[in-house]
Protein backbone atom coordinates (compact mmCIF):
# COMPACT_ATOMS: atom_id res chain seq x y z
CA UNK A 1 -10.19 -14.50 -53.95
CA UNK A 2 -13.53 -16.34 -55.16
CA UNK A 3 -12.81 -16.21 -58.82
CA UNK A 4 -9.26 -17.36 -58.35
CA UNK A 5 -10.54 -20.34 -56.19
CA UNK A 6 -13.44 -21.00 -58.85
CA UNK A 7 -10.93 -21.16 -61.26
CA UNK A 8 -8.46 -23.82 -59.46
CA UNK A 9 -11.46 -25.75 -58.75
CA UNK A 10 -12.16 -25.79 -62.64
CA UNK A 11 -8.97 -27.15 -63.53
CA UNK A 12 -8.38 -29.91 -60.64
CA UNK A 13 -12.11 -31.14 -62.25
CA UNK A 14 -10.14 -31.25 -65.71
CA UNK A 15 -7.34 -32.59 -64.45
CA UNK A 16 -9.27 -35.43 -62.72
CA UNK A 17 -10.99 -36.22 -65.87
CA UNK A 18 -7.91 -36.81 -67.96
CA UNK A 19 -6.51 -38.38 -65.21
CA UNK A 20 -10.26 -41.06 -65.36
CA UNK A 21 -9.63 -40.95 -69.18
CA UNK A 22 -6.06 -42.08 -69.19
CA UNK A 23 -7.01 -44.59 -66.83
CA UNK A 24 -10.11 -45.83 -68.19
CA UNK A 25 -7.46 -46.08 -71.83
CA UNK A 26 -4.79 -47.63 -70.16
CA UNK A 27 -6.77 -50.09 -68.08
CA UNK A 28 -5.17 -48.61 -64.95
CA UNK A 29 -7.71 -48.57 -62.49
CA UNK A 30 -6.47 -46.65 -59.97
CA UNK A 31 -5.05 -44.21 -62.32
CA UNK A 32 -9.06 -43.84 -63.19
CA UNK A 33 -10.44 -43.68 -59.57
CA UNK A 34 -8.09 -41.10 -58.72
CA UNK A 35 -9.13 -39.12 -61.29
CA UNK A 36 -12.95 -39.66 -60.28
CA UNK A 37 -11.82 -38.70 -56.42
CA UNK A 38 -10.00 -35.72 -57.38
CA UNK A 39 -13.02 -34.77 -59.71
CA UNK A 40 -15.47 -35.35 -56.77
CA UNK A 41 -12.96 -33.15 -54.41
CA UNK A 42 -13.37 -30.22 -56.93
CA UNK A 43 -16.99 -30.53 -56.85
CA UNK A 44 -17.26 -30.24 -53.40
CA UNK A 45 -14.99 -27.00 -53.25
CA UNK A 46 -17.20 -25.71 -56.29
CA UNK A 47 -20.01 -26.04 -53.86
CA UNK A 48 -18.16 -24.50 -50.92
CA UNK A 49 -17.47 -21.44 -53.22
CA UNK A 50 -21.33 -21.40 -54.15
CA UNK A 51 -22.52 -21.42 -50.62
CA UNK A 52 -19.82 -18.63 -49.94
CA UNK A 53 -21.39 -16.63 -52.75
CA UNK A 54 -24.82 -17.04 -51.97
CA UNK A 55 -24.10 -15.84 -48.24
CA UNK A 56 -22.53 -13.04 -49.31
CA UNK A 57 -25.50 -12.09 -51.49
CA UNK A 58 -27.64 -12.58 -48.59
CA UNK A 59 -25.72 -10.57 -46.27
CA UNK A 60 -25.84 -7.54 -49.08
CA UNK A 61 -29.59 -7.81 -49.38
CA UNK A 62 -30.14 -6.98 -45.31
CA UNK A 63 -27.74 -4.00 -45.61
């Protein structure tokens, strides 16, 4: 399930960066700060998904 999730995560970042693009090219600005939000949303799930990884390394190192 981690991969699949890292992978979402990728493409909502690249989705939120055409979306600030398009924005930024249009002059729409709220076009371009939701793209910056949903970028900064991935990013936080990205982390999530590296804490969750980095648990699960420490919990296999104590086995």
């Amino acid at each position: 399930m981690g991969f699949i999730d890292k992978v979402k995560n990728k493409i909502d970042e690249t989705v939120g960066r055409a979306k600030e693009g398009t924005g930024r090219a249009t002059d729409d600005r709220h076009l371009e700060y939701e793209g910056k939000g949903d970028q900064a949303k991935a990013n936080l799930k990205q982390a999530g998904e590296h804490v969750k990884d980095t648990g699960r390394k420490l919990g296999d190192a104590f086995k």
